[in-house]
N, C-alpha and C. Protein backbone atom coordinates (compact mmCIF):
# COMPACT_ATOMS: atom_id res chain seq x y z
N UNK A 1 0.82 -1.20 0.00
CA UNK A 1 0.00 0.00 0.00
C UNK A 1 0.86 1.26 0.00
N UNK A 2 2.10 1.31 0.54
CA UNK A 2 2.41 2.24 0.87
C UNK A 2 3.86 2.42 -0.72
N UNK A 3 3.85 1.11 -1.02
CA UNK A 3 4.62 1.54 -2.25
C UNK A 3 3.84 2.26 -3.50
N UNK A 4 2.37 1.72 -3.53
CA UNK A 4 1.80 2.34 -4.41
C UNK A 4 1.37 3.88 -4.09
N UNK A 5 1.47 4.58 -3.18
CA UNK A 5 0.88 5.94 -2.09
C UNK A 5 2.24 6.57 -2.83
N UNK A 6 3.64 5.90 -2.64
CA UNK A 6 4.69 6.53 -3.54
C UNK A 6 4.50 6.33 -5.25
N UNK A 7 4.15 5.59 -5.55
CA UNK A 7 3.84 5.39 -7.20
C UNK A 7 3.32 6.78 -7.40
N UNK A 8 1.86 6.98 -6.93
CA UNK A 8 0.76 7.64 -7.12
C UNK A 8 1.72 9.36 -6.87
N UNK A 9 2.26 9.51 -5.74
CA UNK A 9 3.19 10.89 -5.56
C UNK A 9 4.12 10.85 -6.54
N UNK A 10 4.44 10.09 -7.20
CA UNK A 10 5.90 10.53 -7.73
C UNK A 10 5.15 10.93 -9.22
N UNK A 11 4.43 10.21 -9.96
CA UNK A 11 3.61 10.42 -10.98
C UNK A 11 2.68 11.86 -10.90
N UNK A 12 2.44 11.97 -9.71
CA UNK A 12 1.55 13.69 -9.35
C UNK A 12 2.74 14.37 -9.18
N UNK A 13 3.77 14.34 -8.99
CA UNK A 13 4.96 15.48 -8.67
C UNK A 13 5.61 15.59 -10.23
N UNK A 14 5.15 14.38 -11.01
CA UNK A 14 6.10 14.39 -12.36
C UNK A 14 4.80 15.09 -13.18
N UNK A 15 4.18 14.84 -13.15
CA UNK A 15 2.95 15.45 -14.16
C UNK A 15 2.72 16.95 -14.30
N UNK A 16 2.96 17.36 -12.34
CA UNK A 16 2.74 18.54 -12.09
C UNK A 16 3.77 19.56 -12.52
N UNK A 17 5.05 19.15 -12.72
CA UNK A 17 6.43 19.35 -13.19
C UNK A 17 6.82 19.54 -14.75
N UNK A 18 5.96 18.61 -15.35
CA UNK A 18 5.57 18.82 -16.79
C UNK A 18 4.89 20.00 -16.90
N UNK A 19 3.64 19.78 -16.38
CA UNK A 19 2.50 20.64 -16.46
C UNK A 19 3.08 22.07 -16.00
N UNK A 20 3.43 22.62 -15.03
CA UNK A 20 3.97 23.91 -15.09
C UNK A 20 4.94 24.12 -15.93
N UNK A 21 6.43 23.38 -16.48
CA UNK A 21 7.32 23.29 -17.48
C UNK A 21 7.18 23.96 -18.84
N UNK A 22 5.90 23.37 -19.37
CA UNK A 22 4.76 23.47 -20.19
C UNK A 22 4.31 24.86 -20.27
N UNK A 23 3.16 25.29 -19.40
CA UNK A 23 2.98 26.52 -19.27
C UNK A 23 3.90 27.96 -18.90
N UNK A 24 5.13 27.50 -18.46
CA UNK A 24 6.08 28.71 -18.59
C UNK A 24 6.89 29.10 -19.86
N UNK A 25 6.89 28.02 -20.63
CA UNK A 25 7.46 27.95 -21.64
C UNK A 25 6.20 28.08 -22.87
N UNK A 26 4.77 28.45 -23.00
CA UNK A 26 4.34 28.59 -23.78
C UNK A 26 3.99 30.02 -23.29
N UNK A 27 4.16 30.63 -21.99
CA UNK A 27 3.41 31.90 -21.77
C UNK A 27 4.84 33.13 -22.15
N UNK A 28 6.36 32.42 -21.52
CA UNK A 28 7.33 32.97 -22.26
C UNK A 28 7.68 32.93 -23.52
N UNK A 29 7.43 32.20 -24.56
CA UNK A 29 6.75 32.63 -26.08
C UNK A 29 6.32 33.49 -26.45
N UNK A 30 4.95 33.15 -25.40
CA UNK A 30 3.86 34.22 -26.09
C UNK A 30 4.42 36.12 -25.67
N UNK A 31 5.28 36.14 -24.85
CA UNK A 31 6.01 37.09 -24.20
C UNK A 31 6.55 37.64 -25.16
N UNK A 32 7.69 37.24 -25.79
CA UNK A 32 8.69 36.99 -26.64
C UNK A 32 8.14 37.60 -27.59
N UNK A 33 6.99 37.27 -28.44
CA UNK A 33 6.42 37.12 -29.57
C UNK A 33 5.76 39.11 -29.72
N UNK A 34 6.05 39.38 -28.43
CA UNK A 34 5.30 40.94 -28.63
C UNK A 34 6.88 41.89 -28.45
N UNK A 35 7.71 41.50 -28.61
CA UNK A 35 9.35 42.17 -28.51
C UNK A 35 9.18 42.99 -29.82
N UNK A 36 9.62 44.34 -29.48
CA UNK A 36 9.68 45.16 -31.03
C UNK A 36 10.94 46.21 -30.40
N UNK A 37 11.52 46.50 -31.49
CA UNK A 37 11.96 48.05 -31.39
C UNK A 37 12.17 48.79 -32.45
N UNK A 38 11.69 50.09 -32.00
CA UNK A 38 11.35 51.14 -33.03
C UNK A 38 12.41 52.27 -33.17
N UNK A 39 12.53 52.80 -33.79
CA UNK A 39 13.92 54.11 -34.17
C UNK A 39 13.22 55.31 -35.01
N UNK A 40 13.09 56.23 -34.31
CA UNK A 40 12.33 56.94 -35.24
C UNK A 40 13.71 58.34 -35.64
N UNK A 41 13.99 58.31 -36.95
CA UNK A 41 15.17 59.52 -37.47
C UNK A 41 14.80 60.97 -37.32
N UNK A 42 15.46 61.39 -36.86
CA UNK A 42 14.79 63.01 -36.29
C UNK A 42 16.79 63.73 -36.53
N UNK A 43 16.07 64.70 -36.37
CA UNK A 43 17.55 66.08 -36.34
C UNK A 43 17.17 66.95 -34.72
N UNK A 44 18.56 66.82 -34.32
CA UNK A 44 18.86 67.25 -32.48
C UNK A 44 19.02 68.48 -32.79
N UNK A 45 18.52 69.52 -32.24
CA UNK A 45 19.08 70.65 -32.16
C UNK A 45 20.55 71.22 -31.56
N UNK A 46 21.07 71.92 -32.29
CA UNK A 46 23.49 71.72 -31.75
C UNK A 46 22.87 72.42 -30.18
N UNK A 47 21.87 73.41 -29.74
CA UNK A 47 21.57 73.51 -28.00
C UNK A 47 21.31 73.13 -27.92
N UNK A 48 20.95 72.27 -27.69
CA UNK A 48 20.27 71.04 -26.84
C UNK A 48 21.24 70.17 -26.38
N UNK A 49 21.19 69.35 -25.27
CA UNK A 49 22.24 67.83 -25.63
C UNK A 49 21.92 66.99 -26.28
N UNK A 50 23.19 66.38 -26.52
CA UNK A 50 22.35 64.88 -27.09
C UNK A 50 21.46 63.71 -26.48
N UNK A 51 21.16 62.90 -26.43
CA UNK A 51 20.32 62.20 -26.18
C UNK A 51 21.62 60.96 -25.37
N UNK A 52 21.68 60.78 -24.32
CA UNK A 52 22.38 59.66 -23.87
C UNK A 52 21.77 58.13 -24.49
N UNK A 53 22.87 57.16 -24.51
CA UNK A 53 22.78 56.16 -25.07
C UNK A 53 22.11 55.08 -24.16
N UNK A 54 21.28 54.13 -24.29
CA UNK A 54 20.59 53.86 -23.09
C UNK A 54 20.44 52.12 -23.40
N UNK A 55 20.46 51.04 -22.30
CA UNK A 55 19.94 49.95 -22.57
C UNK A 55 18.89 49.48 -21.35
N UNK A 56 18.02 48.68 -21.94
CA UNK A 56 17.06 48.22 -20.94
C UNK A 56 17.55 46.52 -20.78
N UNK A 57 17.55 46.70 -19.33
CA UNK A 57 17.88 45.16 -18.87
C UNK A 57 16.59 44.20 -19.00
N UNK A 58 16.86 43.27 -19.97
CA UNK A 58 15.61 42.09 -19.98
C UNK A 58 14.96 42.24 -18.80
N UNK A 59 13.88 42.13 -18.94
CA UNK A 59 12.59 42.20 -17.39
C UNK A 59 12.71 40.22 -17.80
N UNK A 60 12.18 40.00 -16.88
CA UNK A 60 11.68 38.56 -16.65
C UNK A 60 10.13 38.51 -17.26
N UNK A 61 10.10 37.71 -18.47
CA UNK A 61 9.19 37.70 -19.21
C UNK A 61 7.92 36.61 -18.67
N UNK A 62 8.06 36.33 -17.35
CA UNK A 62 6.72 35.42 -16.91
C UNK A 62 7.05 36.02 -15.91
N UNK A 63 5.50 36.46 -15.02
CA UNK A 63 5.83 36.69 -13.37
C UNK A 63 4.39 36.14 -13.25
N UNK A 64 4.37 36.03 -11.96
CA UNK A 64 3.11 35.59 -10.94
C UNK A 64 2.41 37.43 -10.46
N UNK A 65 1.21 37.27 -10.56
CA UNK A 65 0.52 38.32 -10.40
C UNK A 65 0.42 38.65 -8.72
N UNK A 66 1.70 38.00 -8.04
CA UNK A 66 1.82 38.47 -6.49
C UNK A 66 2.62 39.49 -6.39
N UNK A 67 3.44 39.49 -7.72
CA UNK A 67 5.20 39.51 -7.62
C UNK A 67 5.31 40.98 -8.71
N UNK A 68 6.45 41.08 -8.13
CA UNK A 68 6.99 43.03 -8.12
C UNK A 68 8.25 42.37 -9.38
N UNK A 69 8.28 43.34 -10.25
CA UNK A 69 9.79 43.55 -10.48
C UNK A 69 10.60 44.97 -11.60
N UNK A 70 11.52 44.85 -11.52
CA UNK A 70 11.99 45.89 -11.44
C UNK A 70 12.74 46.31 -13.11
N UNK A 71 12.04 47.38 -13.82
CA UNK A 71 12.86 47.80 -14.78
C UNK A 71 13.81 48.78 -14.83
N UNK A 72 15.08 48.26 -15.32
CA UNK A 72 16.15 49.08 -15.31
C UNK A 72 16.73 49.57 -16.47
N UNK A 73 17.09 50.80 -16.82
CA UNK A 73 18.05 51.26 -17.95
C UNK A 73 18.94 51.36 -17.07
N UNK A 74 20.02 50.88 -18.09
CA UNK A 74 21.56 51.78 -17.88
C UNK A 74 21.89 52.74 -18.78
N UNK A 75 22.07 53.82 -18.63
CA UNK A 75 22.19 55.37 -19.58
C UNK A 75 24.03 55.31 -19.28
N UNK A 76 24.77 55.50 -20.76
CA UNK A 76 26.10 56.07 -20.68
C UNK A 76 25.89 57.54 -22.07
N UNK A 77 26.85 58.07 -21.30
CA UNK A 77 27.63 59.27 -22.34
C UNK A 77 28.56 59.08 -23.12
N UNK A 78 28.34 58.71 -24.64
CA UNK A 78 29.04 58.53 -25.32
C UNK A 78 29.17 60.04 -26.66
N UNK A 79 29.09 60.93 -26.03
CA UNK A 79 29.21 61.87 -26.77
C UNK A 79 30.41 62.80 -26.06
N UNK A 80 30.35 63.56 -27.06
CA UNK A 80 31.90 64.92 -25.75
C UNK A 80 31.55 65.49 -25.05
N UNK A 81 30.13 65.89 -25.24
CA UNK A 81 29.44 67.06 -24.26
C UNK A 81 28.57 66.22 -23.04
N UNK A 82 28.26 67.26 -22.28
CA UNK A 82 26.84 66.87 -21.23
C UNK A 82 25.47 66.21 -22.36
N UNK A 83 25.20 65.13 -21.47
CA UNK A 83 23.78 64.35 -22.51
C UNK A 83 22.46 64.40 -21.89
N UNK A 84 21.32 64.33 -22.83
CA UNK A 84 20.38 64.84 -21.28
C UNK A 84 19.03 63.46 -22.07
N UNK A 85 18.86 62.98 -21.33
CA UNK A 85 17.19 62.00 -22.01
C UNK A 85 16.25 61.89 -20.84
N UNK A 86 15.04 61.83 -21.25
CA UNK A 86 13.87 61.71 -20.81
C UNK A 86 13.28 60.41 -21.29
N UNK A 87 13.34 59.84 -19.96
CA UNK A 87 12.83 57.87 -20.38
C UNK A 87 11.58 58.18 -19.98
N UNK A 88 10.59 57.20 -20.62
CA UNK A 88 9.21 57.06 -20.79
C UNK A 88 9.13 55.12 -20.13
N UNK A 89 8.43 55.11 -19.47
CA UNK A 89 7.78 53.76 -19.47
C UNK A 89 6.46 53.58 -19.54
N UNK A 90 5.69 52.89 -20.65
CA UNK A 90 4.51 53.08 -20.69
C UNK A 90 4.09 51.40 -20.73
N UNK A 91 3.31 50.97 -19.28
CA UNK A 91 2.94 49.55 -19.16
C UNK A 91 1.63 49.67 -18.51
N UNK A 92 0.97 49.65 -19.28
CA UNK A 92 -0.82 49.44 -19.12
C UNK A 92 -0.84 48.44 -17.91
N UNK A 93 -1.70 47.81 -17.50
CA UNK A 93 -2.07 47.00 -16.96
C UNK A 93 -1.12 46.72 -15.74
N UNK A 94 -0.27 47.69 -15.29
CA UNK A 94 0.68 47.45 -14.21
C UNK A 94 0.89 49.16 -13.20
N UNK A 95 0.86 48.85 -11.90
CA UNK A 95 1.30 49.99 -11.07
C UNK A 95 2.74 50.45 -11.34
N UNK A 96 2.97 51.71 -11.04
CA UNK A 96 4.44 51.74 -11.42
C UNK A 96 5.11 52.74 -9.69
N UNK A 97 6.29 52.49 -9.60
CA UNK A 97 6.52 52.92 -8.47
C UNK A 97 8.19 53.43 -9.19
N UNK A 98 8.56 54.83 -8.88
CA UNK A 98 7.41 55.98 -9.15
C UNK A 98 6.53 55.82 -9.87
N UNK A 99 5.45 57.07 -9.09
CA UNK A 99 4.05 56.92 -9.70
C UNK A 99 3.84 57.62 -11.50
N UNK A 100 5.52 58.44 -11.65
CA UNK A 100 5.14 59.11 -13.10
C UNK A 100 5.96 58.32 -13.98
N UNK A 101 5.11 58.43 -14.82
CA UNK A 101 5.74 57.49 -16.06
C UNK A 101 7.08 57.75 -16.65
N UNK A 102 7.45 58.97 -16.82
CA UNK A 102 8.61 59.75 -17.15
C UNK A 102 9.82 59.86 -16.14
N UNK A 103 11.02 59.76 -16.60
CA UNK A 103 11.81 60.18 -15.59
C UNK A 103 13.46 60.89 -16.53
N UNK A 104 13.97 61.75 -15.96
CA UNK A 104 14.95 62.61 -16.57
C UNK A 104 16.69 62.57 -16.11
N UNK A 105 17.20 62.40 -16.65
CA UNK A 105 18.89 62.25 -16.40
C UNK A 105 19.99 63.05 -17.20
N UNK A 106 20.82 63.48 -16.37
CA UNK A 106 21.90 63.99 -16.99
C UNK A 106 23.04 63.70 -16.69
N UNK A 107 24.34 63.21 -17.71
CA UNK A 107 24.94 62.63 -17.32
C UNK A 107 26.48 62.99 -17.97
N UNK A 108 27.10 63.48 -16.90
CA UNK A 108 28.57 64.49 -18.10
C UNK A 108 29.19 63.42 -18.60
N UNK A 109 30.36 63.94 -19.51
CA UNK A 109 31.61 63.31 -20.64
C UNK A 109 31.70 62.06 -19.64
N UNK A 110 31.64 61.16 -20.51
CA UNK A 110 31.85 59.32 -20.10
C UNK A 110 31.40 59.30 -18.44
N UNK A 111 30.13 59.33 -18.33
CA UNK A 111 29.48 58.91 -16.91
C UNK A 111 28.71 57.69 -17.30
N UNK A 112 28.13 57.19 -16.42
CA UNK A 112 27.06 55.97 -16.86
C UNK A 112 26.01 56.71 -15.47
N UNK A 113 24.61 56.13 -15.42
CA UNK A 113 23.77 56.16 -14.96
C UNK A 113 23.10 55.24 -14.92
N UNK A 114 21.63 54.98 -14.38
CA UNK A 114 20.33 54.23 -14.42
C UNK A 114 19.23 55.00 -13.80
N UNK A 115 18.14 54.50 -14.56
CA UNK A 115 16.88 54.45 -14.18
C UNK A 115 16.06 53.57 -13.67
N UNK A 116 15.00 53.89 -12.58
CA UNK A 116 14.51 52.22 -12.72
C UNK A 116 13.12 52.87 -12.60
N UNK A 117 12.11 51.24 -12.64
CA UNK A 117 10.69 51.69 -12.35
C UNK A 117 10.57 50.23 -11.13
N UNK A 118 9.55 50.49 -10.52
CA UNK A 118 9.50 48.85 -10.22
C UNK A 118 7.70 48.82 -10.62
N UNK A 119 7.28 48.06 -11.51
CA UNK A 119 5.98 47.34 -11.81
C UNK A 119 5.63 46.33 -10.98
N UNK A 120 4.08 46.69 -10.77
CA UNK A 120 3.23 45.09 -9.83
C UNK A 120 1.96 45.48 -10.59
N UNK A 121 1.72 44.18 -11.07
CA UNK A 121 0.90 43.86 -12.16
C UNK A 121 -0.53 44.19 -11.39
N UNK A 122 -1.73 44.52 -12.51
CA UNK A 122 -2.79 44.61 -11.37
C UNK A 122 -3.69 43.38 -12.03
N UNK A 123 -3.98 42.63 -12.75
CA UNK A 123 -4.53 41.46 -13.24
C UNK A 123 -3.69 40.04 -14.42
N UNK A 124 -3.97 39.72 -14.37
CA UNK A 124 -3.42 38.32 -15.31
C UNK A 124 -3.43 38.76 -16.84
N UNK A 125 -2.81 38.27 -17.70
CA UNK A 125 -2.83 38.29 -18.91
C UNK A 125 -1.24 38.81 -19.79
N UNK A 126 -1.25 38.98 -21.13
CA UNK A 126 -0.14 38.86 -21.38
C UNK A 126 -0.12 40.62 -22.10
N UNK A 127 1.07 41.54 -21.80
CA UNK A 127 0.90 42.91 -21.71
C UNK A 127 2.40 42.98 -22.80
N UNK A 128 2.13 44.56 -23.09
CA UNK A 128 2.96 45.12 -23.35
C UNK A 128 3.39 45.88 -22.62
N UNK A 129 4.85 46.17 -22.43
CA UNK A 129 5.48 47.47 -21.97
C UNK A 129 6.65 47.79 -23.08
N UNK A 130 6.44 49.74 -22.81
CA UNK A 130 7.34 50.16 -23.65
C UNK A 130 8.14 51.46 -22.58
N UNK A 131 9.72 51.08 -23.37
CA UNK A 131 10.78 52.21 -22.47
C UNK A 131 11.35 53.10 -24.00
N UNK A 132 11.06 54.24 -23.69
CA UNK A 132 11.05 55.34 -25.03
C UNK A 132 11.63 56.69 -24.11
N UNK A 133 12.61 57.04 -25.50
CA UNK A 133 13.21 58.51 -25.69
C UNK A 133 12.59 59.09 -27.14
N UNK A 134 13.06 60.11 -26.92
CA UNK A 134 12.53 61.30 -28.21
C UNK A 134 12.60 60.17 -29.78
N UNK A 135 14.02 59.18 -29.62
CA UNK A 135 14.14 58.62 -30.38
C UNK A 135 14.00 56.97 -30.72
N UNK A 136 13.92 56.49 -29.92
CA UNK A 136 13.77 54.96 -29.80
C UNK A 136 12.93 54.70 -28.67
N UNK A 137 12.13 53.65 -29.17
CA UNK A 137 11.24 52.76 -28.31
C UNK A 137 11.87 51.19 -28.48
N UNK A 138 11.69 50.79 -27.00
CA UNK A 138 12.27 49.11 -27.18
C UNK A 138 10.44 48.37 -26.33
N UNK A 139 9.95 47.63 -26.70
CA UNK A 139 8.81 47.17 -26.45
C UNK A 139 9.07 45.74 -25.92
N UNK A 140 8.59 45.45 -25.21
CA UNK A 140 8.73 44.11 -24.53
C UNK A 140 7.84 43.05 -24.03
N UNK A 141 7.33 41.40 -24.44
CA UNK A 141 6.19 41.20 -23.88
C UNK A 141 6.04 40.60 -22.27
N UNK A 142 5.30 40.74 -21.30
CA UNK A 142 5.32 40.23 -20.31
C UNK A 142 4.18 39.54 -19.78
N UNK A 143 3.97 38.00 -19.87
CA UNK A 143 3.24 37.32 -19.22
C UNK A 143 2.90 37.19 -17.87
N UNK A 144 1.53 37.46 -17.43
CA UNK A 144 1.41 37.79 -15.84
C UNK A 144 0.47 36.54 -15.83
N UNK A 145 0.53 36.00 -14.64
CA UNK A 145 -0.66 34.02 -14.27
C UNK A 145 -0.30 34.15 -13.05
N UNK A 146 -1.26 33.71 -12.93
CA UNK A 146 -1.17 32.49 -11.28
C UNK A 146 -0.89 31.05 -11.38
N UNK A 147 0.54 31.12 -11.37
CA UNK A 147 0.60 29.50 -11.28
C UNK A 147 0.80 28.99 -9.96
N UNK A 148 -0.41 28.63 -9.16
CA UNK A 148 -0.84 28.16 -8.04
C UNK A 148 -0.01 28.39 -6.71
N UNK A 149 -0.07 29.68 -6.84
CA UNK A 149 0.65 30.55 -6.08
C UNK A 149 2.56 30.76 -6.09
N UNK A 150 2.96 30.00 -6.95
CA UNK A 150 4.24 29.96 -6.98
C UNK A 150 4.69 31.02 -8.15
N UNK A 151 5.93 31.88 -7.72
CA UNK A 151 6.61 32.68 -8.60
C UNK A 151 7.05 32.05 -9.73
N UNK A 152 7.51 32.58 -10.25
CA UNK A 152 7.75 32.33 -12.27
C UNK A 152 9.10 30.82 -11.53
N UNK A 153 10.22 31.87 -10.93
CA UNK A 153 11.47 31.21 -10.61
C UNK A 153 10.99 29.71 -9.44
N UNK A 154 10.16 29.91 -8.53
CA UNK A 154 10.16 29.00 -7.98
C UNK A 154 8.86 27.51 -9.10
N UNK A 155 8.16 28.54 -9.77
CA UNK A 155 7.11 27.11 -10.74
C UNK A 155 8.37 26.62 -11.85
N UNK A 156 9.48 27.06 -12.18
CA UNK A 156 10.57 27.00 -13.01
C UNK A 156 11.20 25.69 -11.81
N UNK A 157 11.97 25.69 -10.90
CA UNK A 157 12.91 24.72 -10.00
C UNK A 157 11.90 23.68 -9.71
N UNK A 158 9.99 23.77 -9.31
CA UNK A 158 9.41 22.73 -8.94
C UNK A 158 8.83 21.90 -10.53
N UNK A 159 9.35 22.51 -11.59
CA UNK A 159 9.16 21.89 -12.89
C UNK A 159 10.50 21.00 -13.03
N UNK A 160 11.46 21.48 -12.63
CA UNK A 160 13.21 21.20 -13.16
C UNK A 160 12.79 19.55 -11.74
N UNK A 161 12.47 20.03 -10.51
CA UNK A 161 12.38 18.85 -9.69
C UNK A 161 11.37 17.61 -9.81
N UNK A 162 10.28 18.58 -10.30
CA UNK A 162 9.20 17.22 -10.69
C UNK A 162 9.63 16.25 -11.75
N UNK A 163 10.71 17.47 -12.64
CA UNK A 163 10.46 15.97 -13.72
C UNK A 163 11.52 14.94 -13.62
N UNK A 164 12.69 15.38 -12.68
CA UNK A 164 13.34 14.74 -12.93
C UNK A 164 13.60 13.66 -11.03
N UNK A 165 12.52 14.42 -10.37
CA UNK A 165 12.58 13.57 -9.00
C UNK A 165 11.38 12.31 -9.26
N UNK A 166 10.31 12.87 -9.52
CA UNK A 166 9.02 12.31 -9.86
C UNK A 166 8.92 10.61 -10.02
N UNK A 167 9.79 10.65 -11.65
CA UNK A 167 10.01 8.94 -11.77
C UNK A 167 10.57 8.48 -10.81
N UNK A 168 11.75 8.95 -10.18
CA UNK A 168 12.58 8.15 -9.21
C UNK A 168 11.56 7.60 -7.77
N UNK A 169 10.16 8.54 -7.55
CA UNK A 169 9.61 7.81 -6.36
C UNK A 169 8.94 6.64 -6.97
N UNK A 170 8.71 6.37 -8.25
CA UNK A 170 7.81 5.21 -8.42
C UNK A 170 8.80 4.04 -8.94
N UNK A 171 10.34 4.12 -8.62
CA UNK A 171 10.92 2.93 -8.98
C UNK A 171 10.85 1.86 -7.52
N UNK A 172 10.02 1.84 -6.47
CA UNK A 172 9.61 1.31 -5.30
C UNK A 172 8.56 0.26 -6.00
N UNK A 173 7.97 0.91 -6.65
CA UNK A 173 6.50 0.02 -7.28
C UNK A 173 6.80 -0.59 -8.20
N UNK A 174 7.52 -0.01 -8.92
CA UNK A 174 7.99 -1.11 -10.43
C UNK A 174 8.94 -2.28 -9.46
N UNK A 175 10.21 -1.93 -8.70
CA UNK A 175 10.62 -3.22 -8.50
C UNK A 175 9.62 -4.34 -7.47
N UNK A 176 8.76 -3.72 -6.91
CA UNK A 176 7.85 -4.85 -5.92
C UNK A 176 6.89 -5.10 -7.22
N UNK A 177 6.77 -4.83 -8.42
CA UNK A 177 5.85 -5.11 -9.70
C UNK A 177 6.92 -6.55 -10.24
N UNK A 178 7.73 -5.95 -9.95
CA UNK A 178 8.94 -6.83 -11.21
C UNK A 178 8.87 -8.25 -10.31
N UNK A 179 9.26 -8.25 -8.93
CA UNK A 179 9.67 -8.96 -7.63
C UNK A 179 8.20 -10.31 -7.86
N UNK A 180 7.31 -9.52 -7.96
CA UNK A 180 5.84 -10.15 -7.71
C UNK A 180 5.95 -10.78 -9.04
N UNK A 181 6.11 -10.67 -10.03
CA UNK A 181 5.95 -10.94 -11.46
C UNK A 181 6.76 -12.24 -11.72
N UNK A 182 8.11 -12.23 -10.75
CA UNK A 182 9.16 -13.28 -10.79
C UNK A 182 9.13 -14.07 -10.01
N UNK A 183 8.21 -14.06 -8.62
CA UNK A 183 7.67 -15.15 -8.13
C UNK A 183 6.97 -15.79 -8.18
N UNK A 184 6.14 -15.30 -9.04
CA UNK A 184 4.73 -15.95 -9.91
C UNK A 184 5.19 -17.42 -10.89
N UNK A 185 6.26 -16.30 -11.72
CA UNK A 185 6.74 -16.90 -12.98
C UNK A 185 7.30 -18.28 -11.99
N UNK A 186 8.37 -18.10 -10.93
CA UNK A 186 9.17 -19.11 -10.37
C UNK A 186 8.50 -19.99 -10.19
N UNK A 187 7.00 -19.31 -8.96
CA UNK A 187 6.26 -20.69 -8.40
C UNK A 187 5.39 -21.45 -9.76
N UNK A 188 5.40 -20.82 -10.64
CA UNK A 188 4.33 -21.38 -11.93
C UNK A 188 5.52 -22.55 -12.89
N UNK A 189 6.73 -22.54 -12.91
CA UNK A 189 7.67 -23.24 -13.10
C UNK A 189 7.77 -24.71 -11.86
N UNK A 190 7.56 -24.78 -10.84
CA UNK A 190 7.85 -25.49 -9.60
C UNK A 190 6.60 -25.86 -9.97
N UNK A 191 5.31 -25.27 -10.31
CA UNK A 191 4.12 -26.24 -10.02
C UNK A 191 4.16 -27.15 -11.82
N UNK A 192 4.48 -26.54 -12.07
CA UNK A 192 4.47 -27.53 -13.24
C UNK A 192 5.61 -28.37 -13.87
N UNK A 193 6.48 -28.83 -12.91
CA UNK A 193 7.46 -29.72 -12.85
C UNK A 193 7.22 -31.07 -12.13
C-alpha cells in the first residue's frame, strides 16, 4: 500500500512538473512574440544635448501576479558634451513605483547612470510594456498568471524537480511489480514440474 501511495506521488509530482514546465514555456513565447523596437530619425538641435545612449535590462518575461519587479536602464555618455534624455515607461495594466511614467537624467563626458521603475501587475494576462526617448522605443512582452501561487522562478525549479525527481519515487512500485511478477513466474515453473 504504501509503495503504491509513492507510485501515485511521484507520478503527481512528475505530471505537475511537466505541467507547469509546459505553461512557462508557452506563456514565455507568447512574451517573446510581442518584442519590437522602433527608431524613429529626427535632427537634435546643436543647443540642446544629445540624447544619452541607453539599454534596458531584460525584465523577466513570466511573473506571478503576487510579484513586483523591477525595470532598469543603464544610460552612458558617449558623446563629448553633457547628454540629457527623458525615459518614458509606458505599461498598461501594471502599477508603477514611481508613480510618473517619465523620468529625466543627466549625465557628463563618459558617466554611466540608471533608471529604474519597479511594476506590480494589477490582473493576469499577457501585456505590453514600452521604455522610449525622443528617439527609440524598445517594447517588450510580459506574461502575468497564477501558477498556483508559486513565482515564475520557484514554478521553473518545482518543474526542473518534478520531472526529474518524480520517476525516481515510483521505482519502489515497479521493483515490488517486477519482484511479484518473478515469483509468480518461479512458483508457476515449480508447479508444473
Amino acid at each position: 500500500m504504501f509503495r503504491t501511495f509513492i507510485f501515485i506521488f511521484g507520478l503527481a509530482i512528475f505530471f505537475s512538473g511537466i505541467f507547469l514546465g509546459n505553461n512557462l514555456k508557452k506563456d514565455e513565447k507568447q512574451a517573446l512574440a510581442l518584442d519590437d523596437k522602433k527608431t524613429i530619425f529626427g535632427f537634435v538641435d546643436e543647443n540642446v544635448p544629445p540624447p544619452c545612449s541607453w539599454e534596458v535590462k531584460s525584465p523577466e518575461r513570466v511573473m506571478s501576479e503576487n510579484k513586483s519587479q523591477a525595470i532598469i536602464v543603464q544610460l552612458k555618455n558617449t558623446a563629448d558634451k553633457e547628454c540629457e534624455s527623458t525615459l518614458s515607461l509606458r505599461a498598461p495594466g501594471f502599477d508603477l513605483s514611481p508613480g510618473k511614467e517619465d523620468q529625466s537624467i543627466n549625465l557628463m563626458v563618459s558617466n554611466k547612470g540608471s533608471l529604474s521603475w519597479i511594476m506590480t501587475p494589477r490582473k493576469t494576462g499577457t501585456f505590453e510594456i514600452a521604455v522610449s526617448d525622443i528617439l527609440n522605443t524598445k517594447i517588450f512582452g510580459i506574461t502575468v498568471n497564477n501558477m498556483f501561487g508559486f513565482s515564475a522562478g520557484q514554478a521553473k525549479i518545482f518543474s526542473f524537480i518534478g520531472s526529474l525527481f518524480g520517476p525516481m519515487f515510483t521505482i519502489p512500485w515497479w521493483l515490488d511489480k517486477w519482484h511479484r511478477r518473478k515469483y509468480r513466474q518461479e512458483t508457476f515453473e515449480k508447479e508444473t514440474k
